[in-house]
Protein backbone atom coordinates (compact mmCIF):
# COMPACT_ATOMS: atom_id res chain seq x y z
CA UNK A 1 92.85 161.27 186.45
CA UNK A 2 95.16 163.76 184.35
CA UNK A 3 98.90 161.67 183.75
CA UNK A 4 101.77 163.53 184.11
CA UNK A 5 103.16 165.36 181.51
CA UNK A 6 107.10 164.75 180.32
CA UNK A 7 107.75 168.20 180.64
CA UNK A 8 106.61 168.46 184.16
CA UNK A 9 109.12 167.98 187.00
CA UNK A 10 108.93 165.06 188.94
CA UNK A 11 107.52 164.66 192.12
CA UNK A 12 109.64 165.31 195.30
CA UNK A 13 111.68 162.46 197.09
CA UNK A 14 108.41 160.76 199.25
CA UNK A 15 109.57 161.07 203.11
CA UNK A 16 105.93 160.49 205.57
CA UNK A 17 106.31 156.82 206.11
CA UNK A 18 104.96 155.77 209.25
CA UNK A 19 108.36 155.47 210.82
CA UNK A 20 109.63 159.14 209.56
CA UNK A 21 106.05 160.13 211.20
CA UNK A 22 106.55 158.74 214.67
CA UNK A 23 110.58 160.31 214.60
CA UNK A 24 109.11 163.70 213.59
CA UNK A 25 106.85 163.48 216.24
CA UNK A 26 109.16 162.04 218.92
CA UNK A 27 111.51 165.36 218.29
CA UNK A 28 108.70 167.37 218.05
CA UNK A 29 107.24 166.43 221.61
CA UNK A 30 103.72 165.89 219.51
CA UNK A 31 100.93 163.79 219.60
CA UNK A 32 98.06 163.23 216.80
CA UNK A 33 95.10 165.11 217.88
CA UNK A 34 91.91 162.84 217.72
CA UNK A 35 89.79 166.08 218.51
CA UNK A 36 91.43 167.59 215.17
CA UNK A 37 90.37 165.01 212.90
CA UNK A 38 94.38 164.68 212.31
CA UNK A 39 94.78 161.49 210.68
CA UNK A 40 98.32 161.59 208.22
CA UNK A 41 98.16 160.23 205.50
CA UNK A 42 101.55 157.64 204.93
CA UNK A 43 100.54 155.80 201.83
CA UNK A 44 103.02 157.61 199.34
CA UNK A 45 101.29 156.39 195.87
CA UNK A 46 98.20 157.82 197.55
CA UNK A 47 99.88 161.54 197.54
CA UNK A 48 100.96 161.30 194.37
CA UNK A 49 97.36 160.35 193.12
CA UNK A 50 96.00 163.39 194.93
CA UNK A 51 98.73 165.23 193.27
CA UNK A 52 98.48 164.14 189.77
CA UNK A 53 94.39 163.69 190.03
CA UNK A 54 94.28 167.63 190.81
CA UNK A 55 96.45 167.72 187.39
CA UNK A 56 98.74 171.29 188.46
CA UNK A 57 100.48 174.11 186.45
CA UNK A 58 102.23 177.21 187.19
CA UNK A 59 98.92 178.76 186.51
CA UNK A 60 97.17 177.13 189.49
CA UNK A 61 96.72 178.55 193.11
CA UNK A 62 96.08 175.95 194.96
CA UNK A 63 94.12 175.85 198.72
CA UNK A 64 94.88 173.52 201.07
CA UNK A 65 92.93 172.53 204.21
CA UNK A 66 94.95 170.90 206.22
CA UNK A 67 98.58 171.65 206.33
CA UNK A 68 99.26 168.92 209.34
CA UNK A 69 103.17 167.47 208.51
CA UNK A 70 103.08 169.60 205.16
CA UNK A 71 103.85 166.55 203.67
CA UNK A 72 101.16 167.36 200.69
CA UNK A 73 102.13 170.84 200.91
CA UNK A 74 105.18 170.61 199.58
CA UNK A 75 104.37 168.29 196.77
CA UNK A 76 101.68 170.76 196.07
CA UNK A 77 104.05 173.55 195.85
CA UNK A 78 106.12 171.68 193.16
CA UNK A 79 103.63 171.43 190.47
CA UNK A 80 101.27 174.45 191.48
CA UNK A 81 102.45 178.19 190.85
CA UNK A 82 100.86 178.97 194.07
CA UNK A 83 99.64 177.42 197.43
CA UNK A 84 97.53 178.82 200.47
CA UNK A 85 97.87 176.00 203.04
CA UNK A 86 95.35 176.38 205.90
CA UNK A 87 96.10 174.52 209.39
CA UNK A 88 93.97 175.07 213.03
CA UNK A 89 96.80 173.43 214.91
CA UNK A 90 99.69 175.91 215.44
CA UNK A 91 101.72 173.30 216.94
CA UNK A 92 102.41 172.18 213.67
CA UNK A 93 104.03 175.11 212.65
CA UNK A 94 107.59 174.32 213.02
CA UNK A 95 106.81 170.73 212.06
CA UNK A 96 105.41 172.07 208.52
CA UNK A 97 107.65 174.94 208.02
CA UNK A 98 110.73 172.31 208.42
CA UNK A 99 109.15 169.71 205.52
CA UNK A 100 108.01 172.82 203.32
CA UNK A 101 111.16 174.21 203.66
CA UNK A 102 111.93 178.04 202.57
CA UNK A 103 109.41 178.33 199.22
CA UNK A 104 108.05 181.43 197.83
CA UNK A 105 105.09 180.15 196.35
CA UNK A 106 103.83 178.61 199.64
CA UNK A 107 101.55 180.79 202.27
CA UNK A 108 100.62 179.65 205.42
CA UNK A 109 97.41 180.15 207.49
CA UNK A 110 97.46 179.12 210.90
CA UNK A 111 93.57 179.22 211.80
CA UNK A 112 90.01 177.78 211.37
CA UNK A 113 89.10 177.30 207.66
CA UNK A 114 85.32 178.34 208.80
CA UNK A 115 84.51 181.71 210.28
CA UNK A 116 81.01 180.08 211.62
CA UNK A 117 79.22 176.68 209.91
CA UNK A 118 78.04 179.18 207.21
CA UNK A 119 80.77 181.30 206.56
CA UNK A 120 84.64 180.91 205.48
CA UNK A 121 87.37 182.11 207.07
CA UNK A 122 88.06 185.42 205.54
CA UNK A 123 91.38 185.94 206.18
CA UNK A 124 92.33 182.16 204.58
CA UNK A 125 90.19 183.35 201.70
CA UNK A 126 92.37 186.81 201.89
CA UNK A 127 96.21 184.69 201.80
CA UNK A 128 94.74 182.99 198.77
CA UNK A 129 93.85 185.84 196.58
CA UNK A 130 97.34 187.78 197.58
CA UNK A 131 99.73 184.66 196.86
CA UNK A 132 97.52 183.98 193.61
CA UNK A 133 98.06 187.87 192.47
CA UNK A 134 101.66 187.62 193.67
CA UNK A 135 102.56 184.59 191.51
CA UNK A 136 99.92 185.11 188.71
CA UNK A 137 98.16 182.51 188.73
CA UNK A 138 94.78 182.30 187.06
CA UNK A 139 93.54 179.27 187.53
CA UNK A 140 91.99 177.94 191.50
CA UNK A 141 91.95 174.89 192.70
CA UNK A 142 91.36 172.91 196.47
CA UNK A 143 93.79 170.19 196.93
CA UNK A 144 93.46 168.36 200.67
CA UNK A 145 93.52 165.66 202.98
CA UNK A 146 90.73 167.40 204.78
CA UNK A 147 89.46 166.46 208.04
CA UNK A 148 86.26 164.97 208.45
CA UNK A 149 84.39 167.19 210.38
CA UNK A 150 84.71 170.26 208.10
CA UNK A 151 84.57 168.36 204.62
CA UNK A 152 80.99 168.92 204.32
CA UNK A 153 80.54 173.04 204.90
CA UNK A 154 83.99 173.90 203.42
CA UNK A 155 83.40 172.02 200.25
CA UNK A 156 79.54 173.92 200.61
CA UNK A 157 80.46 177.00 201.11
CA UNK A 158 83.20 176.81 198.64
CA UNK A 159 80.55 175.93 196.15
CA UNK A 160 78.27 178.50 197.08
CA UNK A 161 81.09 181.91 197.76
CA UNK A 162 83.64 180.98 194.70
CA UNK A 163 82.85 180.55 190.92
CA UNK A 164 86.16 180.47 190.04
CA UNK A 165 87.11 176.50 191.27
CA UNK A 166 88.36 174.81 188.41
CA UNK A 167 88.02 171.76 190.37
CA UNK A 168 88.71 170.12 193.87
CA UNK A 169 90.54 167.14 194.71
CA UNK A 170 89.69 166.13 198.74
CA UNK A 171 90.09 163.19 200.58
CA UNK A 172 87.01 163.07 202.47
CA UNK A 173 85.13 160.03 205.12
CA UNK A 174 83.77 157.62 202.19
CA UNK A 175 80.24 158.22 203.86
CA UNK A 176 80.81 161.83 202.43
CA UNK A 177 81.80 160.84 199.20
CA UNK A 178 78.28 158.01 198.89
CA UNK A 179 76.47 161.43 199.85
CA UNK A 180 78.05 163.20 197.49
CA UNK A 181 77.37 161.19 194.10
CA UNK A 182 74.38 159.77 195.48
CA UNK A 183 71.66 159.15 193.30
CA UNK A 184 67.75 159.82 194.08
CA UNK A 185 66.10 156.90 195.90
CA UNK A 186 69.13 155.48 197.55
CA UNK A 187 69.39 155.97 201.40
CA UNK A 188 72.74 158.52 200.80
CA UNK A 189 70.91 160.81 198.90
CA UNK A 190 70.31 164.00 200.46
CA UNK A 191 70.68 167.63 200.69
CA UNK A 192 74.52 167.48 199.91
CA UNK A 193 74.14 165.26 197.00
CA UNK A 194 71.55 167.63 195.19
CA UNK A 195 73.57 170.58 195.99
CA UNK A 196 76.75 169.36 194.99
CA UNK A 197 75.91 167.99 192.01
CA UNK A 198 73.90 171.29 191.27
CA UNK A 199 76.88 173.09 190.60
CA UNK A 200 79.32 170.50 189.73
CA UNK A 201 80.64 166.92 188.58
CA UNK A 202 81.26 164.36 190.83
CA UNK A 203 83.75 161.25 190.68
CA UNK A 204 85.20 159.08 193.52
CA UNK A 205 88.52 158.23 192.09
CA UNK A 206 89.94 155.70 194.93
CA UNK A 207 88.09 154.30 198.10
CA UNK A 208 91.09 154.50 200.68
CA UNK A 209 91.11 152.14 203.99
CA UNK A 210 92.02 152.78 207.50
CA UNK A 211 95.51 151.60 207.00
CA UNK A 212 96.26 153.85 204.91
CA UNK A 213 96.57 156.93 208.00
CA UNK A 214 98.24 157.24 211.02
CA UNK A 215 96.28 157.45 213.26
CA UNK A 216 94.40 154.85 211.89
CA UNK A 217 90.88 155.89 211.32
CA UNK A 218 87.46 153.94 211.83
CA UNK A 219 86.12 154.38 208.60
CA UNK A 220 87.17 154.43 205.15
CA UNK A 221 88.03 157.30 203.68
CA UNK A 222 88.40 158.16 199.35
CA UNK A 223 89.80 160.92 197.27
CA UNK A 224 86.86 162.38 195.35
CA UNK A 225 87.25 164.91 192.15
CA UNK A 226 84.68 167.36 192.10
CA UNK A 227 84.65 169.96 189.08
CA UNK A 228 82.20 173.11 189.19
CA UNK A 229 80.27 173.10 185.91
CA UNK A 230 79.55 176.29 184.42
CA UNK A 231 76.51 175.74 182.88
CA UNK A 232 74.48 173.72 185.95
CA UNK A 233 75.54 176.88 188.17
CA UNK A 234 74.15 179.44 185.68
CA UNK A 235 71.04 177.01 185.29
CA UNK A 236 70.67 177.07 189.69
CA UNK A 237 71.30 180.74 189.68
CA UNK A 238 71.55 182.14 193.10
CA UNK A 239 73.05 179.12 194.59
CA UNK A 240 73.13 180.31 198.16
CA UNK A 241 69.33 180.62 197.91
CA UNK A 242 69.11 177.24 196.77
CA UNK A 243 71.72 175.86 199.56
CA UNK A 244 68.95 177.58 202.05
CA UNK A 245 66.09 175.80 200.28
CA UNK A 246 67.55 172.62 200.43
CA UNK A 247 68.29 172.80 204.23
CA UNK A 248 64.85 174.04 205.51
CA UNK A 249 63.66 171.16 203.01
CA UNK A 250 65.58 168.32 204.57
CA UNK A 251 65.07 169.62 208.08
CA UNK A 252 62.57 166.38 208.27
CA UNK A 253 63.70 164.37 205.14
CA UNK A 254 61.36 161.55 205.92
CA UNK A 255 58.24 163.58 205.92
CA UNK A 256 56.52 163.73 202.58
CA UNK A 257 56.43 166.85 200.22
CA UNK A 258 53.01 167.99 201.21
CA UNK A 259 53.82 167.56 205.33
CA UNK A 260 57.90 169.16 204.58
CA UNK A 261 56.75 172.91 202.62
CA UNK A 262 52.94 172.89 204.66
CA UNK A 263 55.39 173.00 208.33
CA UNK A 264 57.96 175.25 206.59
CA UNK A 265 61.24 176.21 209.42
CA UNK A 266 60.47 179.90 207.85
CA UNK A 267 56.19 179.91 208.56
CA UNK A 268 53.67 177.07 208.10
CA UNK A 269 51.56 177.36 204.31
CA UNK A 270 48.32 176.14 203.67
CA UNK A 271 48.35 172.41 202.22
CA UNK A 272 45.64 173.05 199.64
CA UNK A 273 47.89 176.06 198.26
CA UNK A 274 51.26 173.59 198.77
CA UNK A 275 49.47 170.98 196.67
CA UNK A 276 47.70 173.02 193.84
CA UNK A 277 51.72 174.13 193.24
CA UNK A 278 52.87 170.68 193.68
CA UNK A 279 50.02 169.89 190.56
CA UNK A 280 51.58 172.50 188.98
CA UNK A 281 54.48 170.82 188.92
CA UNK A 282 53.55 167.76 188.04
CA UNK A 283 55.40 166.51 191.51
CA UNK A 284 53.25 163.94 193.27
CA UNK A 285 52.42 165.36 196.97
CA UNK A 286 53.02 162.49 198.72
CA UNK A 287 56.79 161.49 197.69
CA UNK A 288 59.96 162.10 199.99
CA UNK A 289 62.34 164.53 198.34
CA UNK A 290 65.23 162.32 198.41
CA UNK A 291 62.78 160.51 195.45
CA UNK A 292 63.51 163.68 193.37
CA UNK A 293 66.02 164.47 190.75
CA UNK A 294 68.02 167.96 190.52
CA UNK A 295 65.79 169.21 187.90
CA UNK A 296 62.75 168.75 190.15
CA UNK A 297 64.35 170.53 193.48
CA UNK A 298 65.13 173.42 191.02
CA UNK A 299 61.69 173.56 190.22
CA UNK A 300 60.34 173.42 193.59
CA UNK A 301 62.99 176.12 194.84
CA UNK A 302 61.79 178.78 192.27
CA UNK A 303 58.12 177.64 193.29
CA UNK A 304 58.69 177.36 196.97
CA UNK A 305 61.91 179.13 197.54
């Protein structure tokens, strides 16, 4: 986590306590969504970690998915030279608009992040570039409290459409965040650890409980830093190839290698061809693939792929 610099302004005066949530509502005439995934965050030392974790200058155009209160938002837009905030609930609008206030590094989006499970939003991705241009910025970044059920193909798809993410600072389900710095063996370990850590460097910087939100959630929750490395992208190479591979491959994670690529999703192969490759390989037939490392699921996506 990146401290503050003295010659960086302070953060804004905190206002979403619980109580200054449940007034804004009140005059609002809103209610949380459950079907949303809208759960506030009101622990103020936990914005200001998000905040100083994703470690923001004037260069940085920040997304964020999410807008809800704009509570984040507008801390966002005090260190960041930019910020696209994203939020499906129009309702919010006036509600985000009010705590934002009148900023003219700050574009809203009111809309889904996703255009389908496999594909962003354009027009989200659209509002980021202009505002970025606008305030020339040169540096990306995704900053959000996001909701559960699109953490995993936002943060995928981001991986796989953008190679120019300095790094992402989400506060994700903490069953997301096991998956996501998983290692191989361990019962978390799956396709979204191997892809993520593909492409990138993972930390989980703070496990965050229920209490913490309002509405309380029933799990735990943590802010996780990922940073896209360079180097393991250019070593993956087409990465939305590899995303592919890694799905059809997990399809039936508790078959072993020889049953998952013989009953391919694409077209069955012959096992005598799947396991002269696997010799090839050196990759013993009958292990799971959550046994493998990254290196080996490279391997078997430019033999299999």
């Amino acid at each position: 986590m990146a401290p503050a610099t003295p010659d960086q302004p302070p953060l804004p005066s905190p206002r979403q306590t619980l109580s200054y949530l449940r007034g804004l509502f009140d005059a609002h005439g809103l209610q949380a969504k459950s079907k949303l995934g809208q759960n506030f965050l009101i622990d103020l030392n936990l914005l200001e970690l998000i905040v100083r974790t994703a470690d923001l200058g004037q260069a940085d155009a920040v997304l964020e998915v999410g807008t809800g209160t704009g509570s984040l938002t507008a801390q966002l837009a005090t260190w960041a030279g930019a910020v696209c905030t994203v939020e499906i609930d129009s309702t919010l609008a006036p509600v985000a608009r009010d705590v934002v206030g009148e900023r003219h590094n700050v574009r809203f989006v009111f809309g889904d992040c996703l255009e389908s499970k496999n594909t962003l939003n354009p027009d989200m991705l659209t509002a980021w570039d202009e505002i970025a241009a606008a305030r020339h910025c040169t540096r990306r970044k995704l900053v959000a409290n996001l909701p559960y059920s699109i953490a995993t193909p936002l943060v995928s798809n981001l991986l796989i459409t953008r190679d120019d993410i300095e790094r992402m600072v989400i506060m994700v389900q903490w069953e997301i965040a096991e998956r996501m710095r998983a290692v191989p063996g361990t019962k978390d370990y799956n396709a979204l650890s191997v892809l993520v850590q593909a492409v990138a460097d993972v930390e989980v910087v703070r496990k965050v409980l229920p209490v913490n939100f309002h509405p309380r959630p029933k799990v735990d929750s943590a802010v996780v830093l990922i940073k896209p490395n360079p180097e393991k992208r250019a070593k993956v190479g087409d990465v939305k190839k590899f995303r592919t591979f890694l799905r059809d491959l997990y399809v039936h994670r508790r078959k072993n290698l020889r049953a998952a690529l013989s009953g391919w999703p694409q077209g069955r192969r012959d096992k005598a061809e799947v396991d002269a490759k696997l010799a090839e390989l050196g990759i013993d037939p009958t292990v799971r693939s959550e046994a493998l490392d990254i290196e080996q699921h490279l391997r078997l996506c430019a033999a299999f792929g």
